[in-house]
PDB file of N, CA and C in Angstrom:
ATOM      1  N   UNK A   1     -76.094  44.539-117.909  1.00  0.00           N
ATOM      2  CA  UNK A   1     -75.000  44.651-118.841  1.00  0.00           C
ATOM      3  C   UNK A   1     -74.026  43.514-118.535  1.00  0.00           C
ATOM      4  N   UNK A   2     -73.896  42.830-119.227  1.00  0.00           N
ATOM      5  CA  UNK A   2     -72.852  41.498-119.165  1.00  0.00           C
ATOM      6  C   UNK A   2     -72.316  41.689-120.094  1.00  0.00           C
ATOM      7  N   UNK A   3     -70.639  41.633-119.197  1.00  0.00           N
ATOM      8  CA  UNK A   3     -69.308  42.126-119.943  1.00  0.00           C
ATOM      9  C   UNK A   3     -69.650  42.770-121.114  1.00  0.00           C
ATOM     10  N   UNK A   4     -70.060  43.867-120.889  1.00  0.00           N
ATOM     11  CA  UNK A   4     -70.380  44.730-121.705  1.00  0.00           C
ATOM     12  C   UNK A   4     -69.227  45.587-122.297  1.00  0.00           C
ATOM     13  N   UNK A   5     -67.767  45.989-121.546  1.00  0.00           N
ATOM     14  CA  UNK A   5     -66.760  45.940-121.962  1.00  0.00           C
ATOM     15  C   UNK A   5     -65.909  44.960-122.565  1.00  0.00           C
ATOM     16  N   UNK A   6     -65.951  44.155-122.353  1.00  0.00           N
ATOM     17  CA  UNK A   6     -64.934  42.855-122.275  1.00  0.00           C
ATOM     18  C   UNK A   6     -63.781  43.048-123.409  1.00  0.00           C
ATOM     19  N   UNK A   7     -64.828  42.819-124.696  1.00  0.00           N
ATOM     20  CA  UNK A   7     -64.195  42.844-126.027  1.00  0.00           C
ATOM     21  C   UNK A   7     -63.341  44.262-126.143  1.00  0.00           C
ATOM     22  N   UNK A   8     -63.296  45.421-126.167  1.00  0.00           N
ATOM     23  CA  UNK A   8     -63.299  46.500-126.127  1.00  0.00           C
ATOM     24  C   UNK A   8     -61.542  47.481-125.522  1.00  0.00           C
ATOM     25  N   UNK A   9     -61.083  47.840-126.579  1.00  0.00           N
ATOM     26  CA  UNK A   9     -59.705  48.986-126.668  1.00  0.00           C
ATOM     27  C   UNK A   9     -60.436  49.416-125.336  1.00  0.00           C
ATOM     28  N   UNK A  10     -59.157  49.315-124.397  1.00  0.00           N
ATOM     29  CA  UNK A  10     -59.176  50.831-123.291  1.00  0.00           C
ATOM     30  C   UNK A  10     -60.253  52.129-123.635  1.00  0.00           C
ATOM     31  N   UNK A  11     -59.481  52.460-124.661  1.00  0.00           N
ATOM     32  CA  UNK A  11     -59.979  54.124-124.759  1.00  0.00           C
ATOM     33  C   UNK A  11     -61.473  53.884-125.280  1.00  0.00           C
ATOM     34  N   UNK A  12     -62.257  53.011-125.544  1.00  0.00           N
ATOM     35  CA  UNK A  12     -63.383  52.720-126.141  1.00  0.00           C
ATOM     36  C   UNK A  12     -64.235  52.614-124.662  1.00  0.00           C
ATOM     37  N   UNK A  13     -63.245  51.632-124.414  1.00  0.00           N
ATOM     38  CA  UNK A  13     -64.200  51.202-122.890  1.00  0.00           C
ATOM     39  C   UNK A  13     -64.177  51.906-121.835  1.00  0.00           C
ATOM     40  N   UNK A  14     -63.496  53.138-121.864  1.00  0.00           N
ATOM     41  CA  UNK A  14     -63.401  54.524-121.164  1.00  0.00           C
ATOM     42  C   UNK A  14     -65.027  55.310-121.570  1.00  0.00           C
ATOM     43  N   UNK A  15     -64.551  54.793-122.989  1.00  0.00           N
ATOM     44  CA  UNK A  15     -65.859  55.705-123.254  1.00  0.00           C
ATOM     45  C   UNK A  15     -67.326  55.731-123.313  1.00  0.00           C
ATOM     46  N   UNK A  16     -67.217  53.914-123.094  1.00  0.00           N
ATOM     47  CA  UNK A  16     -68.365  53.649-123.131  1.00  0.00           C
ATOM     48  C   UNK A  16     -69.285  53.730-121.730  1.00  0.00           C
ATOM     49  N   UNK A  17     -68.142  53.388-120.766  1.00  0.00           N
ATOM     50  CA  UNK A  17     -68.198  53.613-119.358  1.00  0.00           C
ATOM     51  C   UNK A  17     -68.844  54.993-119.103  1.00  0.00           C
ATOM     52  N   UNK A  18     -68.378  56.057-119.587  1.00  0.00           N
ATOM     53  CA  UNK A  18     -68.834  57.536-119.073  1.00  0.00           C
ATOM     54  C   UNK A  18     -69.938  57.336-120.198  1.00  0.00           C
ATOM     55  N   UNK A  19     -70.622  57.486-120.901  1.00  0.00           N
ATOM     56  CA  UNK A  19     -71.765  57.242-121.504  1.00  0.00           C
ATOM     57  C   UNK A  19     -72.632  56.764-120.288  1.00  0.00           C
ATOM     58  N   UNK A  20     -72.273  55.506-120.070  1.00  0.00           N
ATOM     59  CA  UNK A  20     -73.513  54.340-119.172  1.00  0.00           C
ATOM     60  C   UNK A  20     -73.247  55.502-117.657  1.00  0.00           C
ATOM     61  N   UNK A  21     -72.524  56.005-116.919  1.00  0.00           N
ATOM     62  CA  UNK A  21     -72.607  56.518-115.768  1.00  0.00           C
ATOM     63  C   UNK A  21     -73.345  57.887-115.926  1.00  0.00           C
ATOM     64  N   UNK A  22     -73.145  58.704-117.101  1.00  0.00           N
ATOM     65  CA  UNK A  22     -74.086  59.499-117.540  1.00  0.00           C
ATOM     66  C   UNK A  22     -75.178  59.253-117.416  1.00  0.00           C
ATOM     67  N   UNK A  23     -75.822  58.230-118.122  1.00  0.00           N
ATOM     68  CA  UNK A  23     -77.296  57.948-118.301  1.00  0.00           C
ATOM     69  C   UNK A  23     -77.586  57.488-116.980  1.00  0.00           C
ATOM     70  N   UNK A  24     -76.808  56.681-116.267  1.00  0.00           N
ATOM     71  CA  UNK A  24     -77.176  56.555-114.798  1.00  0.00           C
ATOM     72  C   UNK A  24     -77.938  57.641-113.930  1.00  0.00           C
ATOM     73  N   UNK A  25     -76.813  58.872-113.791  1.00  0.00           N
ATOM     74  CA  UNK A  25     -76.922  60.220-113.162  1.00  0.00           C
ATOM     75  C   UNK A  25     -78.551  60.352-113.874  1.00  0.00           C
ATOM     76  N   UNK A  26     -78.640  61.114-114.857  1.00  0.00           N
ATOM     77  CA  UNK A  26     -79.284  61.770-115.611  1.00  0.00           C
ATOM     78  C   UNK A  26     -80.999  61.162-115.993  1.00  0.00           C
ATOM     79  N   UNK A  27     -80.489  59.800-115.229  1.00  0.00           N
ATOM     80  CA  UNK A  27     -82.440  59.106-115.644  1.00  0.00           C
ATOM     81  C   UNK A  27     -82.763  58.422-114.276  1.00  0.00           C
ATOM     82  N   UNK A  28     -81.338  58.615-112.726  1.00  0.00           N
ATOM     83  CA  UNK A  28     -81.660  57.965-111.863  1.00  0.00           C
ATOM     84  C   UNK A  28     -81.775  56.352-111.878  1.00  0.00           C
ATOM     85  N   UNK A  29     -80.896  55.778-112.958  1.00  0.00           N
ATOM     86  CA  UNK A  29     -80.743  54.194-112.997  1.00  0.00           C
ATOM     87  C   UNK A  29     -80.115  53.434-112.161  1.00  0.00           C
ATOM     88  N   UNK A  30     -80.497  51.851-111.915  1.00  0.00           N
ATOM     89  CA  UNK A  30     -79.560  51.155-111.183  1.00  0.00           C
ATOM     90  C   UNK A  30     -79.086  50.474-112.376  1.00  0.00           C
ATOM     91  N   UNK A  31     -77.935  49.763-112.429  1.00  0.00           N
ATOM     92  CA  UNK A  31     -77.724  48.980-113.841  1.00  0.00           C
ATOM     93  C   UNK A  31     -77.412  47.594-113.204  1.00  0.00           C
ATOM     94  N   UNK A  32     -77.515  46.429-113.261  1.00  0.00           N
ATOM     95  CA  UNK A  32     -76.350  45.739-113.772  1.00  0.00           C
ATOM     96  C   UNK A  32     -75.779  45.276-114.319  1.00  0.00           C
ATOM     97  N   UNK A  33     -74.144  45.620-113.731  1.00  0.00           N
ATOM     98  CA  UNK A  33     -72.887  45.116-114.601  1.00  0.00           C
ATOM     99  C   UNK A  33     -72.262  43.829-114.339  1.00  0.00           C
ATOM    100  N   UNK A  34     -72.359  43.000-115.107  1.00  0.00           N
ATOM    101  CA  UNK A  34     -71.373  41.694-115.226  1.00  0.00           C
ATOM    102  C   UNK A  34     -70.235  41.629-115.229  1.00  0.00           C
ATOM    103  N   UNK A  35     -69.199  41.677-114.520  1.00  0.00           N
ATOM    104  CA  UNK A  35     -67.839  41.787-115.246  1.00  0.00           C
ATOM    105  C   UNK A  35     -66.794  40.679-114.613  1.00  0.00           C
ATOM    106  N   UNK A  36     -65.728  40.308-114.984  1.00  0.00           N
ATOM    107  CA  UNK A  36     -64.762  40.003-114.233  1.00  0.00           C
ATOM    108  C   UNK A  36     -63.490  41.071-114.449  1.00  0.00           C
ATOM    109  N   UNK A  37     -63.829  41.736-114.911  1.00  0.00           N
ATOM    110  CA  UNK A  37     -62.827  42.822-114.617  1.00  0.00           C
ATOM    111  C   UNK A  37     -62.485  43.651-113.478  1.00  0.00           C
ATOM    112  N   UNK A  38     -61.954  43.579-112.519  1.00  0.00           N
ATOM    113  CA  UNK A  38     -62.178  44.300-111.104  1.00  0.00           C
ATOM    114  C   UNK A  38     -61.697  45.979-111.451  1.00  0.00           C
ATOM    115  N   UNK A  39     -61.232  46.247-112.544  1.00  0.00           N
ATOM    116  CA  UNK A  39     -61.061  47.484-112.030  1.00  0.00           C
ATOM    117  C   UNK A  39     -62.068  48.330-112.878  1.00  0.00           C
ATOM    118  N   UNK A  40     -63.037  47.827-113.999  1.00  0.00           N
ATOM    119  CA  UNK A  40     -63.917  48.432-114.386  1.00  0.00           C
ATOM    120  C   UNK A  40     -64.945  48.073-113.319  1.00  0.00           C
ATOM    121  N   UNK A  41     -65.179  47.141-112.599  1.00  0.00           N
ATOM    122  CA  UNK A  41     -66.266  47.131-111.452  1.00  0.00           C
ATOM    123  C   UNK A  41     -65.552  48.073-110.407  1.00  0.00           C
ATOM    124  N   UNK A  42     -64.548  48.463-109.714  1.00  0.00           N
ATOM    125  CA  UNK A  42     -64.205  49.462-109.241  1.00  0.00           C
ATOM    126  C   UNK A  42     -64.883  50.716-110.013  1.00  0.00           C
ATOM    127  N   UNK A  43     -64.521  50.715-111.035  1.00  0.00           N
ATOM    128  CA  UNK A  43     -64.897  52.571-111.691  1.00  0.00           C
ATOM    129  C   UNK A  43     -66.819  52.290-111.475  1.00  0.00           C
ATOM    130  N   UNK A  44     -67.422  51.331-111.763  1.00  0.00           N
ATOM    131  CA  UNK A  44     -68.600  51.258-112.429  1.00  0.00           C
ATOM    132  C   UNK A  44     -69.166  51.310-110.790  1.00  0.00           C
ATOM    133  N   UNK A  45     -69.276  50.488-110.336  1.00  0.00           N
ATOM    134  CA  UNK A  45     -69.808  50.035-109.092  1.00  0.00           C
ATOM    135  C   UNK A  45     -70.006  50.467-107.783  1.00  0.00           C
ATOM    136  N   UNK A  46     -71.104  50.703-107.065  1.00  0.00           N
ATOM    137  CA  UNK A  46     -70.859  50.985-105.733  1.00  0.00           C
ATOM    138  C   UNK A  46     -71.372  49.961-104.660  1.00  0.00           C
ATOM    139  N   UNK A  47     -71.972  48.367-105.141  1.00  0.00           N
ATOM    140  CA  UNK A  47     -72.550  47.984-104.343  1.00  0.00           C
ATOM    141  C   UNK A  47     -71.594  46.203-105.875  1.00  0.00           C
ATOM    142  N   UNK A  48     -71.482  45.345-104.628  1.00  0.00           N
ATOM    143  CA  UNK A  48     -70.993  44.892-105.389  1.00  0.00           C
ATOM    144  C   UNK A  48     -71.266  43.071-104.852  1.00  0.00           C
ATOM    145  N   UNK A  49     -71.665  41.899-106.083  1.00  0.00           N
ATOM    146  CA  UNK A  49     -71.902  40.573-105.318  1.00  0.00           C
ATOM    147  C   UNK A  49     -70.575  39.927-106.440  1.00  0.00           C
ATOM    148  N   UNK A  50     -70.097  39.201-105.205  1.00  0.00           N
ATOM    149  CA  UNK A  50     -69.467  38.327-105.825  1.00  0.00           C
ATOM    150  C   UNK A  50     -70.139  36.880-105.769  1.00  0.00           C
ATOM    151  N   UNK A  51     -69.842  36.403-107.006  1.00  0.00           N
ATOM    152  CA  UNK A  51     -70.524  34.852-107.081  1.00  0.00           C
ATOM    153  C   UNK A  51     -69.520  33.714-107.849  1.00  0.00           C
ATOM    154  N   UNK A  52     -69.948  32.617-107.807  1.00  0.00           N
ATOM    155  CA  UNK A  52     -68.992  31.510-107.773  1.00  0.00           C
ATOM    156  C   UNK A  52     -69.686  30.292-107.736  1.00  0.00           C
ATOM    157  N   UNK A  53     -69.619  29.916-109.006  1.00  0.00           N
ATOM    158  CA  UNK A  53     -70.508  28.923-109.614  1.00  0.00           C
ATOM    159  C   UNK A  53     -72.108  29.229-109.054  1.00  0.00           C
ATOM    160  N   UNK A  54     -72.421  30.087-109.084  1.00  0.00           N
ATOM    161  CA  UNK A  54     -74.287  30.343-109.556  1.00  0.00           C
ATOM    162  C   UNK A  54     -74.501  30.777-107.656  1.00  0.00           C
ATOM    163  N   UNK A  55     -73.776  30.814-106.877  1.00  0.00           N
ATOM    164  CA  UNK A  55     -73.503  31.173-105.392  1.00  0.00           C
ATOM    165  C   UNK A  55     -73.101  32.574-105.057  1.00  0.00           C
ATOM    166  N   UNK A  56     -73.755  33.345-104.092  1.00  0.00           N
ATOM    167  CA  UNK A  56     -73.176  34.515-104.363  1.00  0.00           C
ATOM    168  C   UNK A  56     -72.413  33.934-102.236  1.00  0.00           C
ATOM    169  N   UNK A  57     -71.724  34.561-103.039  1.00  0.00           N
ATOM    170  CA  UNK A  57     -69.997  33.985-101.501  1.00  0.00           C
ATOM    171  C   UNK A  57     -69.726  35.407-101.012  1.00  0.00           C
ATOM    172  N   UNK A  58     -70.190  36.522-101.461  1.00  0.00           N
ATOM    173  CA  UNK A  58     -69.708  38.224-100.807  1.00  0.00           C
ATOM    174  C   UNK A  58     -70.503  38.771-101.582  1.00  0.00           C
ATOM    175  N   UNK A  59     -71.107  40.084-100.419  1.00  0.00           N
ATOM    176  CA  UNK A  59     -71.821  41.335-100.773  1.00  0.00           C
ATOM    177  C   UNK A  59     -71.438  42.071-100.038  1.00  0.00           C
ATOM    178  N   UNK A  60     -71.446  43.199-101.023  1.00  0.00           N
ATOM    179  CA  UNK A  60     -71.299  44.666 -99.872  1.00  0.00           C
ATOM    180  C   UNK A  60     -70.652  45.793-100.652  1.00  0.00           C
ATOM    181  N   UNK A  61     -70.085  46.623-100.270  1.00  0.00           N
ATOM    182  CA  UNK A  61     -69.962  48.450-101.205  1.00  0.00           C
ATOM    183  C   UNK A  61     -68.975  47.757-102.091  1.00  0.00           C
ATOM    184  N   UNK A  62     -68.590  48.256-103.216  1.00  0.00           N
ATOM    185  CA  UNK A  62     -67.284  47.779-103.967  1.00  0.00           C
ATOM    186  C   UNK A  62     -65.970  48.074-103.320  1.00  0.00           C
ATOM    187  N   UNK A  63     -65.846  49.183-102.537  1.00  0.00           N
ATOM    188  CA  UNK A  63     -64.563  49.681-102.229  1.00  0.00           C
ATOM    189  C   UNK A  63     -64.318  48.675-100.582  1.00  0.00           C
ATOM    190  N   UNK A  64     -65.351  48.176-100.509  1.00  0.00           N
ATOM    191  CA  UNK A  64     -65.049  47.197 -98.885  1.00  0.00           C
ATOM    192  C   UNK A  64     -64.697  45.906 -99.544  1.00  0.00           C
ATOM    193  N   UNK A  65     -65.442  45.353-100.625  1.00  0.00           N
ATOM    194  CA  UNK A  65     -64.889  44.270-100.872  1.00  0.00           C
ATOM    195  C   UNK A  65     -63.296  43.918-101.856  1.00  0.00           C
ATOM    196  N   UNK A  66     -63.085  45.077-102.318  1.00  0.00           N
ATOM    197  CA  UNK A  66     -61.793  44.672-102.892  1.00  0.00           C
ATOM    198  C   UNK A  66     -60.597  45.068-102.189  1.00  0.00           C
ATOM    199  N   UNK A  67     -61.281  46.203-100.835  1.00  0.00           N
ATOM    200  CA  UNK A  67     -59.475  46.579-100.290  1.00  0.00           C
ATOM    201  C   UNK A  67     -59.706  45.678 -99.207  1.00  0.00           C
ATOM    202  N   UNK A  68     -60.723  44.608 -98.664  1.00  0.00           N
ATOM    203  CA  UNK A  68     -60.674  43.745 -97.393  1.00  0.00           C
ATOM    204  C   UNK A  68     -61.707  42.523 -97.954  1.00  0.00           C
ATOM    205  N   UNK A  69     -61.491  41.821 -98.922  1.00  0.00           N
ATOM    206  CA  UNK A  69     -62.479  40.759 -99.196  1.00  0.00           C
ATOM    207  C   UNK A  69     -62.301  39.710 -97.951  1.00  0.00           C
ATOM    208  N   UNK A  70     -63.743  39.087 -97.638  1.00  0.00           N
ATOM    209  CA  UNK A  70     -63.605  38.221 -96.745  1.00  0.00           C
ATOM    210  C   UNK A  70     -63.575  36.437 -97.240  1.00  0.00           C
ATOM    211  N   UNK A  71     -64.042  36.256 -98.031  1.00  0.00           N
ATOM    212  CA  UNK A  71     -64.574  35.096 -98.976  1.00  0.00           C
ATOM    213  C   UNK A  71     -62.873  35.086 -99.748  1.00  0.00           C
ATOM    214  N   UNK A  72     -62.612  33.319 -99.564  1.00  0.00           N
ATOM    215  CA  UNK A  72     -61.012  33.018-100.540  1.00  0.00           C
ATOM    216  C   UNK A  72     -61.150  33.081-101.814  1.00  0.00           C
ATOM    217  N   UNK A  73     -62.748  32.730-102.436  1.00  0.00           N
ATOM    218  CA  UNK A  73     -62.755  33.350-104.075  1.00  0.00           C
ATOM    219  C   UNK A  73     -62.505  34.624-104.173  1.00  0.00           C
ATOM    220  N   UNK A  74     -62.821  35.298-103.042  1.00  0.00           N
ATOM    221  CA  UNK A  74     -62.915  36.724-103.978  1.00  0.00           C
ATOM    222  C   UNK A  74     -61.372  37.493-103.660  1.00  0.00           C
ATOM    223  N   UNK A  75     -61.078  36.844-102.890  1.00  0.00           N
ATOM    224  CA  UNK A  75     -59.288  37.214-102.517  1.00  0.00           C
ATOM    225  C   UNK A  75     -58.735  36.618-103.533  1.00  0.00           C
ATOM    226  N   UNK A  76     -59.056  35.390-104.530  1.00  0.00           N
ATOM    227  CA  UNK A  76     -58.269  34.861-105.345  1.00  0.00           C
ATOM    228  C   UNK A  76     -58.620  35.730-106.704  1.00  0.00           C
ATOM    229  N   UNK A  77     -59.495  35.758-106.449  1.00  0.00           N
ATOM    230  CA  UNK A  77     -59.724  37.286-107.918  1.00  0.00           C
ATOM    231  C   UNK A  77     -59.066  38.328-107.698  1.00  0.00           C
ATOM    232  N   UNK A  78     -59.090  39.165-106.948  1.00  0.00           N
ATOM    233  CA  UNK A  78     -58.324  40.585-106.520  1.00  0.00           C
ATOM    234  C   UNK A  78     -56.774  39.634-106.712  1.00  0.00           C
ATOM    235  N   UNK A  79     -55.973  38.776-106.258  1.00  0.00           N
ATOM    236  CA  UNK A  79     -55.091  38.202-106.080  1.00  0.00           C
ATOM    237  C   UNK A  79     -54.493  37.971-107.832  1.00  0.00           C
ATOM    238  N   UNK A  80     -55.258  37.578-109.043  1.00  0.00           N
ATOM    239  CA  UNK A  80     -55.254  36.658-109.957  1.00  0.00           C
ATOM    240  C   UNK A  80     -55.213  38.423-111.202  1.00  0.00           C
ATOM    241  N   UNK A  81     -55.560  39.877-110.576  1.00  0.00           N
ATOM    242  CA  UNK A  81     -55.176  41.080-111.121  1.00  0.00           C
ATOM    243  C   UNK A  81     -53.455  41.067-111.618  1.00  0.00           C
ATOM    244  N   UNK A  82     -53.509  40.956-112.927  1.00  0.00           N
ATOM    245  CA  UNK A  82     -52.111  40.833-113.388  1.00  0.00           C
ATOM    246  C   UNK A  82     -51.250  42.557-112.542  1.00  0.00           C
ATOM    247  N   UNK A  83     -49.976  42.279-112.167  1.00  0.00           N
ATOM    248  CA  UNK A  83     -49.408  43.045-111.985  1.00  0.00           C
ATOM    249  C   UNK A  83     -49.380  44.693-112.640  1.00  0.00           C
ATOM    250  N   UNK A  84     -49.884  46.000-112.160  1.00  0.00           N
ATOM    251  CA  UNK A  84     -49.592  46.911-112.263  1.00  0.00           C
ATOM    252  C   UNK A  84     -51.388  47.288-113.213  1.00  0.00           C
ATOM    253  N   UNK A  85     -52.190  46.556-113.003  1.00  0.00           N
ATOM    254  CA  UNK A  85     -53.720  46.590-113.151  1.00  0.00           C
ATOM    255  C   UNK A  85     -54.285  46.779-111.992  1.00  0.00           C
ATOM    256  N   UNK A  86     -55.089  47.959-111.733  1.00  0.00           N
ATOM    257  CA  UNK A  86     -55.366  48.309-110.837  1.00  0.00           C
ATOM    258  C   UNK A  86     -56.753  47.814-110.505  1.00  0.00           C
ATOM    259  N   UNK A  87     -57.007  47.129-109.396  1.00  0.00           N
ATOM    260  CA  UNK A  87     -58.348  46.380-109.245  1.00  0.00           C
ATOM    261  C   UNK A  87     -58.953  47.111-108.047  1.00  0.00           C
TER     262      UNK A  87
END
């Protein structure tokens, strides 16, 4: 799924989100999601690569890499979360 939200009202992309985690549960899927959105890869994600120009620069659970990223891209993403957006 690449930015499969992107375009997409909040309340749409709420909804489309619990749809895709549904079908996850329910058929045993792995997916992946494309995003630069950090806080729909927060909701979506439990295993997470960051990449940077075609390089992947960090791997590891989603919740390790956004509350302690080790890599300065991926601190400059979590960093570059407009104020009061929760990443």
């Amino acid at each position: 799924m690449d930015e499969a939200t992107s375009a997409l009202d909040v309340s749409v992309q709420a909804q489309v989100l619990d749809v895709v985690s549904e079908i996850r549960r329910a058929r045993h899927l792995t997916v992946l999601f494309i995003s630069h959105d950090l806080a729909v890869v927060r909701r979506v994600c439990e295993s997470t690569v960051v990449m940077r120009r075609g390089e992947i620069v960090e791997r590891g659970t989603t919740d390790a890499i956004l509350r302690n990223p080790q890599h300065p891209y991926t601190r400059l993403l979590i960093d570059s979360v407009p104020a009061g957006a929760q990443a």
